[in-house]
C-alpha atoms as a PDB file:
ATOM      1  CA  UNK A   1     -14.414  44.743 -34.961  1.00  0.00           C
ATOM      2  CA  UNK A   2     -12.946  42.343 -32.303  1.00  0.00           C
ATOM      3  CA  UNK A   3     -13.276  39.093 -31.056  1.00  0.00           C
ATOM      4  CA  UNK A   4     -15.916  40.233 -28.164  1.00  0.00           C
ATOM      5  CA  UNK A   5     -17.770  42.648 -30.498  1.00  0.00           C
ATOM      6  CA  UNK A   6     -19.065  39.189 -32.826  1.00  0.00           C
ATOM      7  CA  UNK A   7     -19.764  37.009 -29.659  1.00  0.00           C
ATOM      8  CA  UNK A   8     -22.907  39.401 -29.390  1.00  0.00           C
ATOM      9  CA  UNK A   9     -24.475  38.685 -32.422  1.00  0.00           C
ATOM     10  CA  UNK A  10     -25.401  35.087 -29.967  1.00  0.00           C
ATOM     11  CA  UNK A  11     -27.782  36.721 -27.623  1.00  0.00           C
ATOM     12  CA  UNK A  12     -29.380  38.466 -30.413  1.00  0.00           C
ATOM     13  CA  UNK A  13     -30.567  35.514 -32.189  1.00  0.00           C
ATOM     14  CA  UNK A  14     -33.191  35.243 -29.554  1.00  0.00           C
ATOM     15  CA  UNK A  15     -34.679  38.192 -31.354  1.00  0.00           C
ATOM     16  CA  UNK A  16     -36.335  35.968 -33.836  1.00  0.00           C
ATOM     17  CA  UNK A  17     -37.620  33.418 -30.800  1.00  0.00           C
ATOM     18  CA  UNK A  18     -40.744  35.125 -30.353  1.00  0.00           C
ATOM     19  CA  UNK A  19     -43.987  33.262 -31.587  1.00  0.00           C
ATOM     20  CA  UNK A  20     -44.986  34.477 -35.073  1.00  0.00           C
ATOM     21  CA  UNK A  21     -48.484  35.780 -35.010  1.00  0.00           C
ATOM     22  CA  UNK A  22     -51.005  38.547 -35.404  1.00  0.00           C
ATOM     23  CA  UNK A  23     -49.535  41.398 -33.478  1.00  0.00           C
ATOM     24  CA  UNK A  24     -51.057  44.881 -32.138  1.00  0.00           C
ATOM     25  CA  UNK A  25     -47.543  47.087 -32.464  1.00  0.00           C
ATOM     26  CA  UNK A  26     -46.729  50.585 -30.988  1.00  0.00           C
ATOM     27  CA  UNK A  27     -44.080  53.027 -30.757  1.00  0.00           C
ATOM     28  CA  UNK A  28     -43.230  53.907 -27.019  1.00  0.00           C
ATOM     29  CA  UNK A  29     -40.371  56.187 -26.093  1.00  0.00           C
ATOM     30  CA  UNK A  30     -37.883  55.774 -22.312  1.00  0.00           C
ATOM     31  CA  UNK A  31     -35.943  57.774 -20.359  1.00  0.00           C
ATOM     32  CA  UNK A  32     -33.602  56.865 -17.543  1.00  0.00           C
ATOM     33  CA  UNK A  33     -31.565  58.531 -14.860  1.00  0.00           C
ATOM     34  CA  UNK A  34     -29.486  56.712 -12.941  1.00  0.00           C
ATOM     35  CA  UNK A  35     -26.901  57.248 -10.154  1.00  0.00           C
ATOM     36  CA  UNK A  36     -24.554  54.763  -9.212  1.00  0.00           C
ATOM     37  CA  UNK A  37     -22.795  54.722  -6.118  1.00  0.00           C
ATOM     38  CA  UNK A  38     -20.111  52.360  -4.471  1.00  0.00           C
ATOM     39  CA  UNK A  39     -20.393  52.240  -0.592  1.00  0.00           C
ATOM     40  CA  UNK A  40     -17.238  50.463   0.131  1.00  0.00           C
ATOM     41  CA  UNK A  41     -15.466  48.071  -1.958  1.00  0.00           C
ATOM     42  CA  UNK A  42     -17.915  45.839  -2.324  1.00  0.00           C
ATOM     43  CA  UNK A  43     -21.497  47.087  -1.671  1.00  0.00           C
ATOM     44  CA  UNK A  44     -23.077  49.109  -4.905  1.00  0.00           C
ATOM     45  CA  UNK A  45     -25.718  51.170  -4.392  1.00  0.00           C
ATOM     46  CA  UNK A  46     -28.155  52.372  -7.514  1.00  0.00           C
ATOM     47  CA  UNK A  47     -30.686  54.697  -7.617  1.00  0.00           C
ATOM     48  CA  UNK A  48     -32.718  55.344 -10.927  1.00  0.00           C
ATOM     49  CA  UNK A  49     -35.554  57.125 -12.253  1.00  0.00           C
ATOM     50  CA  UNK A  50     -37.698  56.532 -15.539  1.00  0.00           C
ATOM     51  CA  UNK A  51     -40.188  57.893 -17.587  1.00  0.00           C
ATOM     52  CA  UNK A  52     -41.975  56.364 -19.971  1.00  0.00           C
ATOM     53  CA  UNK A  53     -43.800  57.752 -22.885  1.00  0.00           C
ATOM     54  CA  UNK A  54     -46.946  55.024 -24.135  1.00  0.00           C
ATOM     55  CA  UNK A  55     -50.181  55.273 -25.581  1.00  0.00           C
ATOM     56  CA  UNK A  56     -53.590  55.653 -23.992  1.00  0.00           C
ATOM     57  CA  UNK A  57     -55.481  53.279 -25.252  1.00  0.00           C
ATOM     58  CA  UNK A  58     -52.437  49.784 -25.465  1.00  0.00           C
ATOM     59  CA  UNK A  59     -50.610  50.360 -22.802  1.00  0.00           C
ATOM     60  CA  UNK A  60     -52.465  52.757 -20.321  1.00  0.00           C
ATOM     61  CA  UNK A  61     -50.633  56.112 -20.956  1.00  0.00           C
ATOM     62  CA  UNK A  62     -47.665  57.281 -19.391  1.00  0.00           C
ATOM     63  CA  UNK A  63     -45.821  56.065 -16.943  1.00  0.00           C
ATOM     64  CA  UNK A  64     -43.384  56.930 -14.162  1.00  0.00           C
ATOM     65  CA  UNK A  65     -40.687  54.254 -12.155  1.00  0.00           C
ATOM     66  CA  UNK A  66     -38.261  55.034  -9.214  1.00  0.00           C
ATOM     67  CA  UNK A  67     -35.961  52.165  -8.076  1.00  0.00           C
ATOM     68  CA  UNK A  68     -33.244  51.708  -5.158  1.00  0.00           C
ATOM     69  CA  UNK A  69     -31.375  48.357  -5.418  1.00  0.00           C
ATOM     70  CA  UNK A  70     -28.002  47.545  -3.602  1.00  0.00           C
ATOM     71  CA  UNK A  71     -25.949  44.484  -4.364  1.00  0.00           C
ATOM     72  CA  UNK A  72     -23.269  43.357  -2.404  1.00  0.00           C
ATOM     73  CA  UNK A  73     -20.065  41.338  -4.176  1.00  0.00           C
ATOM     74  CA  UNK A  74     -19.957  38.068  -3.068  1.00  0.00           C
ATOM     75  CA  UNK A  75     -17.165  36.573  -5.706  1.00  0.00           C
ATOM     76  CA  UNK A  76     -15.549  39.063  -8.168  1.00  0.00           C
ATOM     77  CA  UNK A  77     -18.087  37.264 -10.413  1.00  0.00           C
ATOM     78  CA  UNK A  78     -21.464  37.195  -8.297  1.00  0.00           C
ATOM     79  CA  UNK A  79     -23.349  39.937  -6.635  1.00  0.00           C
ATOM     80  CA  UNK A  80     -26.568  39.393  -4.247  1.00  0.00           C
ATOM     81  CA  UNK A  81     -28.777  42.202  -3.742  1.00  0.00           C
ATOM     82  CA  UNK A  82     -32.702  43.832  -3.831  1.00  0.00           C
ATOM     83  CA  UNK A  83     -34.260  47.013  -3.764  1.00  0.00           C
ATOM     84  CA  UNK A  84     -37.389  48.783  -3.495  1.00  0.00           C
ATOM     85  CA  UNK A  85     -39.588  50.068  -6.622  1.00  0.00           C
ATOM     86  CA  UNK A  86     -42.466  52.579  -7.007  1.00  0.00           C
ATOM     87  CA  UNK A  87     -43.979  52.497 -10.511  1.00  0.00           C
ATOM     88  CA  UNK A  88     -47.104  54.954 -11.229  1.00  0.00           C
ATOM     89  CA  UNK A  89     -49.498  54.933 -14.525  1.00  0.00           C
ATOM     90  CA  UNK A  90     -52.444  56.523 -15.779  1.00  0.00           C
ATOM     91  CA  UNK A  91     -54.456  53.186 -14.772  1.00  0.00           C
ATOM     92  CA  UNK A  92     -52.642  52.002 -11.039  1.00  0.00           C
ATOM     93  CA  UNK A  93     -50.080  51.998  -8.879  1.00  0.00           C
ATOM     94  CA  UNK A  94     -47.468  49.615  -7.921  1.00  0.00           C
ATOM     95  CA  UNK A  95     -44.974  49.124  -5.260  1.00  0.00           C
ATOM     96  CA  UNK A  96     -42.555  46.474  -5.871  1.00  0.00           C
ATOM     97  CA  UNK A  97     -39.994  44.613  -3.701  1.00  0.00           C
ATOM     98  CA  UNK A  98     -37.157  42.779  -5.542  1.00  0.00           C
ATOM     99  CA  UNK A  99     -33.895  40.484  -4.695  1.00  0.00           C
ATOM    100  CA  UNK A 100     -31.544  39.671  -7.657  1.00  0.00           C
ATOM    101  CA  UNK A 101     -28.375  37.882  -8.402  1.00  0.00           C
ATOM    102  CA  UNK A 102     -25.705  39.185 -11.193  1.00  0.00           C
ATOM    103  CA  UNK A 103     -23.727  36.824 -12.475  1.00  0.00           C
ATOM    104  CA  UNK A 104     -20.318  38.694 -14.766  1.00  0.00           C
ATOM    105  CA  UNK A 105     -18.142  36.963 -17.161  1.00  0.00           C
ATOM    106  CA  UNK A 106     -15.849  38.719 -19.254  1.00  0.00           C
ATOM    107  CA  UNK A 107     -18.499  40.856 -21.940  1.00  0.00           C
ATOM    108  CA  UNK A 108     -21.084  38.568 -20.483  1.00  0.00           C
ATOM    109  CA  UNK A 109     -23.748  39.791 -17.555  1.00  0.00           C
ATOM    110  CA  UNK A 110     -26.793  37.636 -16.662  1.00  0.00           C
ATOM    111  CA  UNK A 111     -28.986  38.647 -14.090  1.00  0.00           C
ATOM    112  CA  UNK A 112     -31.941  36.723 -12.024  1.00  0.00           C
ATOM    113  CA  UNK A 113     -34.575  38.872 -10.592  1.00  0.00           C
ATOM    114  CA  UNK A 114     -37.647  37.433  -8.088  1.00  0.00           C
ATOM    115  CA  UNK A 115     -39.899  40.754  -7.943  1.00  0.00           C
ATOM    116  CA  UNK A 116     -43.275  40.902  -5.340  1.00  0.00           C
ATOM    117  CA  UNK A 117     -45.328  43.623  -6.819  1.00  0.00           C
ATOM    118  CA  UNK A 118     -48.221  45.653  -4.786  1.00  0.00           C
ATOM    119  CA  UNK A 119     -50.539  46.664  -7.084  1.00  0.00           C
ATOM    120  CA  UNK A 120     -53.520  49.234  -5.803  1.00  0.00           C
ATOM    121  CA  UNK A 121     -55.681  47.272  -8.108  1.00  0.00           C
ATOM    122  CA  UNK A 122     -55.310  43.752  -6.619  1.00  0.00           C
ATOM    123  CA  UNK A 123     -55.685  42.643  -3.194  1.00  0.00           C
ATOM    124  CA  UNK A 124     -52.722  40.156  -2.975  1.00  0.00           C
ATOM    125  CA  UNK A 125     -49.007  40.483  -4.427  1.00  0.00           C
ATOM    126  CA  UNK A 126     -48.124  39.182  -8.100  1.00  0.00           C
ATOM    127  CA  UNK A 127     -44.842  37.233  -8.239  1.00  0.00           C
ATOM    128  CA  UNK A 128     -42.669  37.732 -11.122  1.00  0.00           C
ATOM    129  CA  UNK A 129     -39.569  36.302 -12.875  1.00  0.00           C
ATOM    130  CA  UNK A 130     -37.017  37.894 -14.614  1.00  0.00           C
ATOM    131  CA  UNK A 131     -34.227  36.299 -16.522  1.00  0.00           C
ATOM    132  CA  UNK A 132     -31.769  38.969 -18.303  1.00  0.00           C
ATOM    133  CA  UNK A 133     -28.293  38.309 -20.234  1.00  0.00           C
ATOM    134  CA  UNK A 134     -25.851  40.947 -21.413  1.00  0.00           C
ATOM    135  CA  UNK A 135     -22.797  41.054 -23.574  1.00  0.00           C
ATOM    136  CA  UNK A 136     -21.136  44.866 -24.076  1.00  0.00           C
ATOM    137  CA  UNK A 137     -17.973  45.201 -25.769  1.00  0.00           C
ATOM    138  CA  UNK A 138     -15.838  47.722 -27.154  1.00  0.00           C
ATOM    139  CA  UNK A 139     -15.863  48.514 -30.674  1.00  0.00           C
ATOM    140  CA  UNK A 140     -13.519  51.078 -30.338  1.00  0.00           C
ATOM    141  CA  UNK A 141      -9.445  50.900 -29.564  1.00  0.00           C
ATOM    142  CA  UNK A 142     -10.139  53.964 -27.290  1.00  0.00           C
ATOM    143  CA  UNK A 143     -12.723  51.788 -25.677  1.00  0.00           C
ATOM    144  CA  UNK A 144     -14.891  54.810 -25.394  1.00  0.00           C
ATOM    145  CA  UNK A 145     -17.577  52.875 -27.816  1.00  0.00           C
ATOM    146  CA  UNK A 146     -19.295  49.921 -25.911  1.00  0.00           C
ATOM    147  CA  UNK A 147     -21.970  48.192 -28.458  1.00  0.00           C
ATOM    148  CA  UNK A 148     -24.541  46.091 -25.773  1.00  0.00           C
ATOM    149  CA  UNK A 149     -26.974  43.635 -27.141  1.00  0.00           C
ATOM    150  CA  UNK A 150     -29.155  42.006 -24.628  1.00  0.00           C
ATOM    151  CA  UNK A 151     -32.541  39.525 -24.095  1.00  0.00           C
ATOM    152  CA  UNK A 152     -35.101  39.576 -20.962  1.00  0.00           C
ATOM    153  CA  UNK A 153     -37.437  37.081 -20.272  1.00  0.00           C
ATOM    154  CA  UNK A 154     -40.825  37.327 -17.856  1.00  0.00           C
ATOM    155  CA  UNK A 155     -42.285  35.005 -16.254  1.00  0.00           C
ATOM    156  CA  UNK A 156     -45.639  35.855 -14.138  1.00  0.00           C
ATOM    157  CA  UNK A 157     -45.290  33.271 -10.952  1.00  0.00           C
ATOM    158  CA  UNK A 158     -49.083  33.237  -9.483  1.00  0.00           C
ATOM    159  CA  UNK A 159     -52.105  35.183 -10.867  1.00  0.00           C
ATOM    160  CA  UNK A 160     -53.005  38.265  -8.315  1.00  0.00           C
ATOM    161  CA  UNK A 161     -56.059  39.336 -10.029  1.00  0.00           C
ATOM    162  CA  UNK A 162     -58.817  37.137 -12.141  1.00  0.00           C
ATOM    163  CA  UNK A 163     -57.477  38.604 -15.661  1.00  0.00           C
ATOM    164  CA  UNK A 164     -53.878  37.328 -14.979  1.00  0.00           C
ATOM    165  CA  UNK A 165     -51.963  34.869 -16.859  1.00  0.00           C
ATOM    166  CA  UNK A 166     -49.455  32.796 -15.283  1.00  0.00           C
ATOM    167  CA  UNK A 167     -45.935  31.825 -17.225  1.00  0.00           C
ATOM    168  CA  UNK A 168     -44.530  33.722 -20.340  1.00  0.00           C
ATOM    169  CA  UNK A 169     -45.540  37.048 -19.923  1.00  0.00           C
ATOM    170  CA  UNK A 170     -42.778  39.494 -21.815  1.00  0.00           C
ATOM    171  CA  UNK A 171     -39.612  39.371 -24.097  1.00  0.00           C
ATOM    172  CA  UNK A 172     -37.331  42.321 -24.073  1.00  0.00           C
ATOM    173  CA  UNK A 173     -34.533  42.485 -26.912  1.00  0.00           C
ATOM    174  CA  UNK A 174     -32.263  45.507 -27.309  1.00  0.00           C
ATOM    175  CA  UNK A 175     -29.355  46.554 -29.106  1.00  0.00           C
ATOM    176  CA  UNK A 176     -27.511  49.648 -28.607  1.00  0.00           C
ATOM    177  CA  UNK A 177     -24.430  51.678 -27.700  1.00  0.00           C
ATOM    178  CA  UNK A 178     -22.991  52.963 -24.957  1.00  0.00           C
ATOM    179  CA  UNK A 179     -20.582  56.288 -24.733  1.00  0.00           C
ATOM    180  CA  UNK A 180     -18.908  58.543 -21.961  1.00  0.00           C
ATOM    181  CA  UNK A 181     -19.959  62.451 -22.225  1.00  0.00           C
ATOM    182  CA  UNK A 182     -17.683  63.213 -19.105  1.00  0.00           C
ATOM    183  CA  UNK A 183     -15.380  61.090 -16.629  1.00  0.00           C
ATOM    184  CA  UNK A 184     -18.164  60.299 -14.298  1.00  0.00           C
ATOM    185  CA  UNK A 185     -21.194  60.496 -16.947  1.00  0.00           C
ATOM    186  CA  UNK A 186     -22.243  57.674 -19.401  1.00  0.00           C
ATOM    187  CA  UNK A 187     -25.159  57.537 -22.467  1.00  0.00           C
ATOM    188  CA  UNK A 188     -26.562  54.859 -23.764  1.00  0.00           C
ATOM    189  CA  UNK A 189     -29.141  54.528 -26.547  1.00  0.00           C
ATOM    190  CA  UNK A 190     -30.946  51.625 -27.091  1.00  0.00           C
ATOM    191  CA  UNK A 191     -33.439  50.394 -29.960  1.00  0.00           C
ATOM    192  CA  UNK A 192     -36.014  47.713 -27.368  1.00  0.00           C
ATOM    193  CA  UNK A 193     -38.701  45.411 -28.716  1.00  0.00           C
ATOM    194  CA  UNK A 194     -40.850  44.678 -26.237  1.00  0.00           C
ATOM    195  CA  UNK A 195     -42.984  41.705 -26.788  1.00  0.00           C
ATOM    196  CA  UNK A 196     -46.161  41.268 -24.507  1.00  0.00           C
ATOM    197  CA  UNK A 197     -47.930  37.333 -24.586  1.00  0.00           C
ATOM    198  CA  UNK A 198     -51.848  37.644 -24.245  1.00  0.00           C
ATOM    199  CA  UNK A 199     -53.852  34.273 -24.040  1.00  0.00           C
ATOM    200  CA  UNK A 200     -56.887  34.828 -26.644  1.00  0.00           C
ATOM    201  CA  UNK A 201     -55.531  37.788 -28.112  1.00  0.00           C
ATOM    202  CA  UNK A 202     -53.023  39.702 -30.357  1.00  0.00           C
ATOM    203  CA  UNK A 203     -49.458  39.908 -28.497  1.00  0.00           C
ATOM    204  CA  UNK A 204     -48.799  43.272 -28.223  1.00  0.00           C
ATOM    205  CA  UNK A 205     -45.399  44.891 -29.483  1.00  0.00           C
ATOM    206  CA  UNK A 206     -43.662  48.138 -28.668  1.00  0.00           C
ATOM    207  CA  UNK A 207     -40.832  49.772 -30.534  1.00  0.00           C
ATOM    208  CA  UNK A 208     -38.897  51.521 -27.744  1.00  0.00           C
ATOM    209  CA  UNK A 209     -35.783  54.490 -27.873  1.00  0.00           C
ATOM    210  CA  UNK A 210     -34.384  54.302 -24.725  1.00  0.00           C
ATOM    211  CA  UNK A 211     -31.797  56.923 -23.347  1.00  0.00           C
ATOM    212  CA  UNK A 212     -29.836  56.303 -20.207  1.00  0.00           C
ATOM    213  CA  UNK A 213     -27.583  58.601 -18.598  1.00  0.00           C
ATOM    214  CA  UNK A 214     -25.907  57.056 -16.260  1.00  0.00           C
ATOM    215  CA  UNK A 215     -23.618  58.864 -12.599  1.00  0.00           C
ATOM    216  CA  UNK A 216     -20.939  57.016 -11.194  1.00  0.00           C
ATOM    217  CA  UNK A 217     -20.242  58.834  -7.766  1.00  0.00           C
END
């Protein structure tokens, strides 16, 4: 394995940063569809789809997300962008508004995302943080193998509703691998642990598959 390949055992020793504790656990299961298109040579245009398998009773059944984001390349190393969002569950709805910065060095990607979400429930928008970082690298000398390891951090902004916390919401770790099926298709298949804070209560943690398939057009 190469040089690259052992730099991402760093991120994932945030798996273990999560606060120990009684835990309510479930298994969940994702899948994405995603297009990705370049308008120009320096405006990227994604469009993705989701579905999400979940239980009933922990998470509020199943649930659906469609997303348009475009980022335009500022620096070979920064891109500024936003998109649009619709997410739909078995409990609410949600239309979300989002503007992001992507920061890429080398195997390394971090992203910042500031999200507004519209929830049918709640009469005012709930402002969110979200701080990612990436490392993929090839295992492979073909560099047809990409393994990606990678940590997301929430952070709820304001409280839209009387049942909201504000702060440390959710930790996302994954680890996974990435392969192409064709010269313009991509899969990726990722083990997530999704790791949901709740002030007076049992965290709540999901054990997530999650298949991409991923367009470049």
């Amino acid at each position: 394995m190469n040089r690259d390949a052992r730099l991402l055992t760093i991120p994932m020793a945030l798996w273990g940063a999560s606060p120990a504790g009684a835990a309510t656990e479930e298994t969940q299961a994702w899948i994405t569809e995603q297009a990705i298109l370049h308008a120009g040579d320096t405006n990227i245009v994604t469009i993705d789809s989701s579905q999400r398998i979940r239980s009933d009773g922990q998470s509020g059944g199943e649930q659906f997300l469609a997303r348009v984001a475009i980022d335009h390349r500022i620096t070979p190393a920064l891109q500024l962008g936003g998109g649009i969002a619709y997410l739909r569950s078995e409990v609410d709805q949600e239309m979300r508004l989002f503007q992001q910065a992507t920061w890429t060095s080398g195997i390394w990607i971090s992203r910042t995302r500031i999200e507004q979400r519209f929830f049918s429930t709640a009469d005012e928008a709930s402002w969110r943080l979200r701080q990612r970082v990436q490392a993929a690298a090839p295992i492979d000398r073909a560099k047809r193998w990409t393994v990606i390891a990678a940590t997301e951090i929430f952070f709820h902004l304001n409280r839209a509703r009387p049942s909201d916390q504000t702060g440390l919401a959710t930790m996302r770790n994954q680890i996974g691998l990435r392969h192409p099926i064709t010269g313009m298709v991509d899969a990726q298949l990722l083990y997530m642990r999704q790791q949901n804070f709740r002030d007076g209560r049992p965290d709540t943690v999901a054990h997530i598959p999650w298949l991409t398939l991923s367009w470049r057009l």
